[in-house]
Each structure stands twice: as structure tokens, then as C-alpha cells.
Protein backbone atom coordinates (compact mmCIF):
# COMPACT_ATOMS: atom_id res chain seq x y z
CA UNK A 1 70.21 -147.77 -146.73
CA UNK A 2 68.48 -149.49 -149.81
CA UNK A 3 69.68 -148.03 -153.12
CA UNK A 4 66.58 -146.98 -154.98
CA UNK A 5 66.63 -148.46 -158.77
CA UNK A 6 63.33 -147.55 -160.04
CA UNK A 7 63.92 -145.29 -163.10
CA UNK A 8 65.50 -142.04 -163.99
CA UNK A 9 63.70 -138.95 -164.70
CA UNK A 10 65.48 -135.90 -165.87
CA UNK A 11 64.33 -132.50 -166.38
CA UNK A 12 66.28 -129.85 -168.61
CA UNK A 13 66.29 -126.52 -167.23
CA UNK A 14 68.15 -123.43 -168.90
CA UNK A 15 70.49 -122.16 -166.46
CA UNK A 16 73.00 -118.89 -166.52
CA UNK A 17 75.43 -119.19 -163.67
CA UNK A 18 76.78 -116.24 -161.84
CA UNK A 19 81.15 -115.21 -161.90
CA UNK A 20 81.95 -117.56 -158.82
CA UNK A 21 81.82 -115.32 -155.31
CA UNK A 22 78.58 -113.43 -156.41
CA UNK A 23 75.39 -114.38 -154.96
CA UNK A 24 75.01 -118.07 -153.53
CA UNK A 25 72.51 -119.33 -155.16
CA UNK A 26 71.41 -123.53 -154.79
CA UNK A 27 72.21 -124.98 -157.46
CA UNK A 28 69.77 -128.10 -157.37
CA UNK A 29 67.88 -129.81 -154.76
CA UNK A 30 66.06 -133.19 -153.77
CA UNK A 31 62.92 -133.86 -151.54
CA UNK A 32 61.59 -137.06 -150.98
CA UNK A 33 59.49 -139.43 -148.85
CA UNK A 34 56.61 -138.47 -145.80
CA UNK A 35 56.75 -134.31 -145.05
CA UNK A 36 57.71 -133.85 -140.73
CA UNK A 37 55.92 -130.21 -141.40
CA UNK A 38 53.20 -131.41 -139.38
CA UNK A 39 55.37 -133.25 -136.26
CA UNK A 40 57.08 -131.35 -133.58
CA UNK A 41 59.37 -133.35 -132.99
CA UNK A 42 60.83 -134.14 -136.29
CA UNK A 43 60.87 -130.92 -137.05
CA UNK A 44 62.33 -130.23 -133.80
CA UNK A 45 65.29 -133.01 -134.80
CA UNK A 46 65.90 -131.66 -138.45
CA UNK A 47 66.34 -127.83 -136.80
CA UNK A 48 68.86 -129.61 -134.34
CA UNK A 49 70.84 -131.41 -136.75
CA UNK A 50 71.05 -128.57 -139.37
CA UNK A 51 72.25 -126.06 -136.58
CA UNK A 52 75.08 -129.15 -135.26
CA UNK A 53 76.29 -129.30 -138.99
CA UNK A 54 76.65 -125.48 -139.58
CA UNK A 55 78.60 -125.06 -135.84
CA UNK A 56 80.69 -128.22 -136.45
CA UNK A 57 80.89 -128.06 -140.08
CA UNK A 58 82.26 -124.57 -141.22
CA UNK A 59 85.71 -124.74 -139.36
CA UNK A 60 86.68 -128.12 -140.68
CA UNK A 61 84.57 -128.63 -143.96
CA UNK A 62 82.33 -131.66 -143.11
CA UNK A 63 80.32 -132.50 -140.32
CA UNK A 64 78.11 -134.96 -139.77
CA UNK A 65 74.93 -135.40 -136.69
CA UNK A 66 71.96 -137.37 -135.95
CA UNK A 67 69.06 -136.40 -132.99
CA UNK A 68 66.29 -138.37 -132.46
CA UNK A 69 65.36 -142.29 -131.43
CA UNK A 70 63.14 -144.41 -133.20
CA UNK A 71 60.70 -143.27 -136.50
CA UNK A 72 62.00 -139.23 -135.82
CA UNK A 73 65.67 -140.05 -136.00
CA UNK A 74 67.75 -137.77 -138.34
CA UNK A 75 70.67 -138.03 -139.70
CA UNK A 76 72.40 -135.22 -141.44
CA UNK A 77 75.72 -134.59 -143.41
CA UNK A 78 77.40 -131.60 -144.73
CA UNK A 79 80.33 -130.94 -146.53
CA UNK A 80 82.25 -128.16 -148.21
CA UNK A 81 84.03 -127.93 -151.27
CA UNK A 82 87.25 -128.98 -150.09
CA UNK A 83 89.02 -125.89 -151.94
CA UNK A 84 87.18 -123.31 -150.71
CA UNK A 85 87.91 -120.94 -147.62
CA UNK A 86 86.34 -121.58 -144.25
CA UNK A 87 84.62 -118.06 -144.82
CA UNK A 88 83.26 -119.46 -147.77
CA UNK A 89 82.38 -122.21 -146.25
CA UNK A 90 80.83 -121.25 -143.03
CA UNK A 91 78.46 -118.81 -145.75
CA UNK A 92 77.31 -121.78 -147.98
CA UNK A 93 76.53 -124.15 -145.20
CA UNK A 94 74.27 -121.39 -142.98
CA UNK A 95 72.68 -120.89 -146.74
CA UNK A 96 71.93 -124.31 -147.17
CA UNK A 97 70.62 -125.04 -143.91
CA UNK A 98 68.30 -121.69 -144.14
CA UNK A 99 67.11 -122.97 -147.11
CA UNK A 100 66.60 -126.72 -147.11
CA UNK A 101 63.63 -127.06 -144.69
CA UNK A 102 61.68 -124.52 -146.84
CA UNK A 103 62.56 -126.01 -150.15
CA UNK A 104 61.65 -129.40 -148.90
CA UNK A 105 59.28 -128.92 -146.78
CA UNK A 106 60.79 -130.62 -144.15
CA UNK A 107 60.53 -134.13 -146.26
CA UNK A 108 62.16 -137.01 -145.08
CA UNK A 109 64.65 -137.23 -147.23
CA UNK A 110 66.06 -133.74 -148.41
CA UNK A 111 69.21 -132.76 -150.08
CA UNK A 112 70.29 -129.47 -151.84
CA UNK A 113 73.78 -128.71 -153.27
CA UNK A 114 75.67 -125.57 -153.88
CA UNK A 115 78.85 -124.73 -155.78
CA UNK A 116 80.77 -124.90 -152.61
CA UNK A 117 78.66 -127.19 -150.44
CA UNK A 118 76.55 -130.07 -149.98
CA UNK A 119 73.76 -130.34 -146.78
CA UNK A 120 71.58 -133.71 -146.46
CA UNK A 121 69.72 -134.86 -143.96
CA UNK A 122 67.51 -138.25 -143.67
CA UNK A 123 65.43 -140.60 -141.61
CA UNK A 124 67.89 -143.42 -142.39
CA UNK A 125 71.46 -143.86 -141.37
CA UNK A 126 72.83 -143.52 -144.96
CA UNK A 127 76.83 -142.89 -143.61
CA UNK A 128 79.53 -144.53 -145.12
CA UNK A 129 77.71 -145.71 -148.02
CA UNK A 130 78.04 -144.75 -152.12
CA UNK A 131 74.67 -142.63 -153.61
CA UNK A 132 74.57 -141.88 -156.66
CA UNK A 133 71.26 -142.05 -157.46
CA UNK A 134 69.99 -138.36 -157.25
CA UNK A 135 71.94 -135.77 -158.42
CA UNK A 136 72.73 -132.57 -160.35
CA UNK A 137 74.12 -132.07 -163.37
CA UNK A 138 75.38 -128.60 -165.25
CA UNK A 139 76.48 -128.63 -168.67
CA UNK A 140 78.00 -125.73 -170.94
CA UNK A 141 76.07 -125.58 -173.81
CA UNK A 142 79.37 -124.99 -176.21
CA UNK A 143 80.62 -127.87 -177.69
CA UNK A 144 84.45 -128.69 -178.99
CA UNK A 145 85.18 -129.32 -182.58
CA UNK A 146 87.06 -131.84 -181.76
CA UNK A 147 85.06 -134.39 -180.34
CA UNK A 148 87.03 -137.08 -179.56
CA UNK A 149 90.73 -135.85 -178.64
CA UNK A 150 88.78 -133.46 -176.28
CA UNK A 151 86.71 -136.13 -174.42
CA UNK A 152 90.31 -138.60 -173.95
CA UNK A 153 91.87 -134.90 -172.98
CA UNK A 154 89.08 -134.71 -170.77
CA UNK A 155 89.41 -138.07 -169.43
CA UNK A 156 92.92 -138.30 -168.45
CA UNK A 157 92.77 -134.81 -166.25
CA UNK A 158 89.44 -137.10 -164.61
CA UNK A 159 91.39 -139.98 -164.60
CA UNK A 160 94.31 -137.97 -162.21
CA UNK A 161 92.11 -136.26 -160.04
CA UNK A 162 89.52 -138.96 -159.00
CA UNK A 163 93.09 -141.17 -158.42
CA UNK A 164 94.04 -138.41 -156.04
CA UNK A 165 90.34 -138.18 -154.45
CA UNK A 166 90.05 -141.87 -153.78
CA UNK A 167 93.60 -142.52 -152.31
CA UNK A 168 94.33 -142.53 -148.48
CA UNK A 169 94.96 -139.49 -146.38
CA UNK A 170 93.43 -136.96 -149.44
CA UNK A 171 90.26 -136.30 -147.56
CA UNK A 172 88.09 -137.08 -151.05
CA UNK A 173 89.90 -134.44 -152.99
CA UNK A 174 91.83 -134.49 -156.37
CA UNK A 175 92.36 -131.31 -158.35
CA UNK A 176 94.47 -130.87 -161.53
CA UNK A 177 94.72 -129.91 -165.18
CA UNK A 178 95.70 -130.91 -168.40
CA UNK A 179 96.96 -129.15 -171.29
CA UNK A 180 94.71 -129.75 -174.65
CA UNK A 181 96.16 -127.54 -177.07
CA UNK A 182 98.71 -124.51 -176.80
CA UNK A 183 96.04 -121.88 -175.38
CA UNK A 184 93.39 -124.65 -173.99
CA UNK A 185 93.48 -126.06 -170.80
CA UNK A 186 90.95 -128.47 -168.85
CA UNK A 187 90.70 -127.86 -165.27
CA UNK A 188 89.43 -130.83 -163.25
CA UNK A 189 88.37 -131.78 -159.36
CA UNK A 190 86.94 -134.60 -158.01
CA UNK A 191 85.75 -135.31 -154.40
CA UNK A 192 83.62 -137.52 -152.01
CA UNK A 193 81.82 -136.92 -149.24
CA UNK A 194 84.20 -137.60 -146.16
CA UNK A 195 82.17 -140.35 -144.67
CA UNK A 196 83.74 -142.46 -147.23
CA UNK A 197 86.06 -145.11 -147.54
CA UNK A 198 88.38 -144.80 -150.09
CA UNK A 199 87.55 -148.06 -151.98
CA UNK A 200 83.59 -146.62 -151.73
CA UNK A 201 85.35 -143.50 -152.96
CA UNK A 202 86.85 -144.73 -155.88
CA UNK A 203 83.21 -146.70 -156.61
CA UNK A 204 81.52 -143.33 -156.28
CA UNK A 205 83.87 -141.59 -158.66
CA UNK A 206 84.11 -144.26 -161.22
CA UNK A 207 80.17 -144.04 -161.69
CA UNK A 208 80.30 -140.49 -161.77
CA UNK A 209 82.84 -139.84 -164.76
CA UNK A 210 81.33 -142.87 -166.22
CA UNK A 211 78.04 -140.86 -167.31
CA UNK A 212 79.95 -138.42 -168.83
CA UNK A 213 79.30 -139.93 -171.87
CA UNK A 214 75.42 -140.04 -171.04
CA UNK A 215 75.57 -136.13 -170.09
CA UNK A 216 78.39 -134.24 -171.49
CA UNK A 217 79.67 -135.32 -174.36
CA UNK A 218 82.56 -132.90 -176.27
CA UNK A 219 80.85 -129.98 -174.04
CA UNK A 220 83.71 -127.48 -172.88
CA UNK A 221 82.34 -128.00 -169.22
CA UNK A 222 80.24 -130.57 -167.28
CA UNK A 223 79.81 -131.29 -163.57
CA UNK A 224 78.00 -134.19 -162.06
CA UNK A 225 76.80 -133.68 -158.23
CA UNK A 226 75.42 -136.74 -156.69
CA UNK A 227 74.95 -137.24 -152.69
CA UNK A 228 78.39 -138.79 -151.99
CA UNK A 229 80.40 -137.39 -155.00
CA UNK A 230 81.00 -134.78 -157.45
CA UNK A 231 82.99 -134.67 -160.77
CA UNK A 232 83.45 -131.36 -162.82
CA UNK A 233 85.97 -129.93 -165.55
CA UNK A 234 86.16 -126.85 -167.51
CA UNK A 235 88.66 -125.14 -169.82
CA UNK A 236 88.89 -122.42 -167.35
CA UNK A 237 89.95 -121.92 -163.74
CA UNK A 238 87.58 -122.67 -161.39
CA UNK A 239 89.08 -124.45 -158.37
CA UNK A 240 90.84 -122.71 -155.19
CA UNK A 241 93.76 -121.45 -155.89
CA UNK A 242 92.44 -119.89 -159.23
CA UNK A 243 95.27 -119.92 -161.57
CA UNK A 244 96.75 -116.79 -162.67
CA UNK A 245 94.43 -114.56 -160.08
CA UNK A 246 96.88 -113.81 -157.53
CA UNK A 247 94.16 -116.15 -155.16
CA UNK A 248 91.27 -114.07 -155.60
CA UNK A 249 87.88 -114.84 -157.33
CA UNK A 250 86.71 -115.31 -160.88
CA UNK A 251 85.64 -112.80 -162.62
CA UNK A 252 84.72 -114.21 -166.09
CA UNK A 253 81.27 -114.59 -166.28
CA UNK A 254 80.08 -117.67 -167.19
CA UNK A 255 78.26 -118.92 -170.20
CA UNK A 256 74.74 -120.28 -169.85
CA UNK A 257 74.83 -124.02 -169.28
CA UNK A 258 71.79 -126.70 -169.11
CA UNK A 259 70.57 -128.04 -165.96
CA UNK A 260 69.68 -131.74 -165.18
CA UNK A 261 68.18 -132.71 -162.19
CA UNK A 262 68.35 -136.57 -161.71
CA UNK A 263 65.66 -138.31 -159.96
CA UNK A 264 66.16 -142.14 -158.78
């Protein structure tokens, strides 16, 4: 699949994001190219790949499918936060495929992401290979005082996890934390989409905490979603199992961040 290099648009959207395990709401999308609204059988081919990914993708956490020959093939992917329960799972992923065609329009290209999942489908075999050209980004709007021992705090815990999402056998996922001061922790994950090698991994990842600096700055929490990685960090638990909950689910209610929806 060509990469598309055109230019960058971003719009800024103020955001307030749910305690994790409430509703399930998308939290960014991406339509592009021709709409199939109007062909049976594409539409017919997007319905039968969504359905494959949900069946095949909420016991294991990724799935991919294609249906179709010729201009109304399909290809879809779907993944899972790799933290999250299979319940969890299985709930995001029949979400996201619900919600997809109608937010789309059945384009094309469509793509929507969720805090614990990721559903794509496309008229190009896109498998194997590095996007990171659309994408969402969330960042708190609270800043640290400390600029620049938070951002090298911030990335060595990045630093650890995408080396543990982009090494052999770790199915794309790195998780850890680092201490910043005596009460202040950051919390970090990494992870690519399965389909990847980890060399394309490690590519993915790289480019990901790499606009950091573009996006997030001495915030106290940033995440970057793009179509074959993701990269987030907070000061506060947020990954599966949630430190000091006894497993269960956040609570805390979290502070309003900024939304940035990146268009290639």
C-alpha cells in the first residue's frame, strides 16, 4: 500500500474522557476514498469482514479477514488492547464494527479506534506494513513544572516499553512505569498491531514517541493512536492490571484532555 505524504491537517477538539469501564465511546475515526453505500456487493464484503473480525477477534485479541475479488475486495483488521479482558474485548470490537459503516459511510478506507480496540478495513491489502499517517491523538491539558526532567522521565518509561513491544514473542506489547518523584509515577504501554514484524514494529513505535515532542510536550498525559501503533503515558494507572485496585477498574475520573485528529 502507498504511504500517503500529502500534508497534515489537524483539528483540536475539547474532549472530557469518561473513568475507564463506563460507556465505550470511539474515541476518533478516519474515512477516506470512493463511498460502497451505493454497491451491494461491497457493502455485502465490508458486513462480511466486520462480522469474521468480531467472531475471530474477541477470543484471541486480533483478527484479521478479507472477502471479495477484484475492485470489491476488503481487507479488514482488528485488534484489542492487549491488556484488556476478552469480555472487554469481545464489547469494544462488536462496538466498533456497529459503528464504523455508519460513521464512514461505508468509505473505502475506514478506521475508528477505541480505548481498548482498533477495527480497519480497506480496499487494499495494507497487512504487514507500518501506517502512521492517520491517527489520534489525546492530550491532558495539565502541564508539569518541570519541563524537562519530566519529558526524559517520560522518555525512559517509553523507551522500556516500546523495547518490550518490538521484541520477539511479546505480541506488540510493552507496559511499565517509572518513578518521577516520591509520590509521581508515569505509567507507560506501547503496542503494534499484530500483523507486524518486529523490526516494522520497532519503526512504528520509534515514529510514534518521536512526535511527542510535536504533540505533548511536559503534558502529564499524551497518547498517540495511529493504524499500526499506539503510544500513551500518564501519571496514573491506566493499564490492565491497574495498580493498587485489587484488578478492578478505574475510578478516578479523568481530566479533560484535547483531541487531535491527524489527517495524511
Amino acid at each position: 500500500m502507498a504511504f500517503r505524504r500529502a500534508c497534515r491537517c489537524l483539528l483540536l477538539v475539547s474532549l472530557a474522557l469518561l473513568p475507564l469501564g463506563m460507556a465505550m465511546d470511539s474515541i476518533g475515526s478516519y474515512c477516506a476514498g470512493t463511498s460502497y453505500a451505493g454497491s451491494n456487493k461491497a457493502v455485502a464484503n465490508i458486513n462480511s469482514v466486520l462480522a469474521d473480525l468480531v467472531a475471530t477477534g474477541s477470543s484471541g485479541g486480533f483478527a484479521t479477514s478479507t472477502a471479495g475479488k477484484g475492485n470489491n475486495v476488503i481487507y479488514g483488521l482488528a485488534q484489542c488492547r492487549g491488556d484488556v479482558s476478552a469480555s472487554d474485548c469481545a464489547a469494544c470490537l462488536s462496538d466498533a464494527a456497529n459503528q464504523l459503516p455508519s460513521t464512514c459511510s461505508y468509505s473505502s478506507d475506514a478506521r475508528i479506534w477505541y480505548d481498548y480496540c482498533f477495527v480497519r478495513y480497506e480496499n487494499a491489502n495494507f497487512f504487514g506494513q507500518s501506517d502512521t499517517d492517520a491517527g489520534v491523538v489525546l492530550v491532558n491539558v495539565q502541564a508539569e513544572d518541570n519541563a524537562k526532567a519530566f519529558e526524559k522521565a517520560v522518555g525512559k518509561v517509553m523507551g522500556k516499553v516500546t523495547a518490550q513491544a518490538s521484541a520477539a514473542g511479546s505480541a506488540g506489547l510493552g507496559r511499565d512505569k517509572e518513578q518521577y518523584t516520591p509520590f509521581v509515577s508515569i505509567y507507560g504501554l506501547a503496542q503494534c498491531t499484530r500483523d507486524l514484524a518486529p523490526l516494522t514494529c520497532a519503526q512504528c513505535l520509534s515514529t510514534a514517541v518521536s512526535r511527542f515532542g510535536d504533540y505533548c510536550g511536559a503534558q502529564q498525559g499524551c497518547q498517540i493512536n495511529y493504524s499500526s501503533c499506539r503510544v500513551r503515558y500518564e501519571i496514573y494507572p491506566f493499564y490492565f492490571p491497574l495498580a493498587g485496585s485489587g484488578g478492578g477498574r478505574a475510578t478516578t475520573d479523568m481530566t479533560k484532555y484535547t483531541k487531535i485528529v491527524v489527517h495524511p
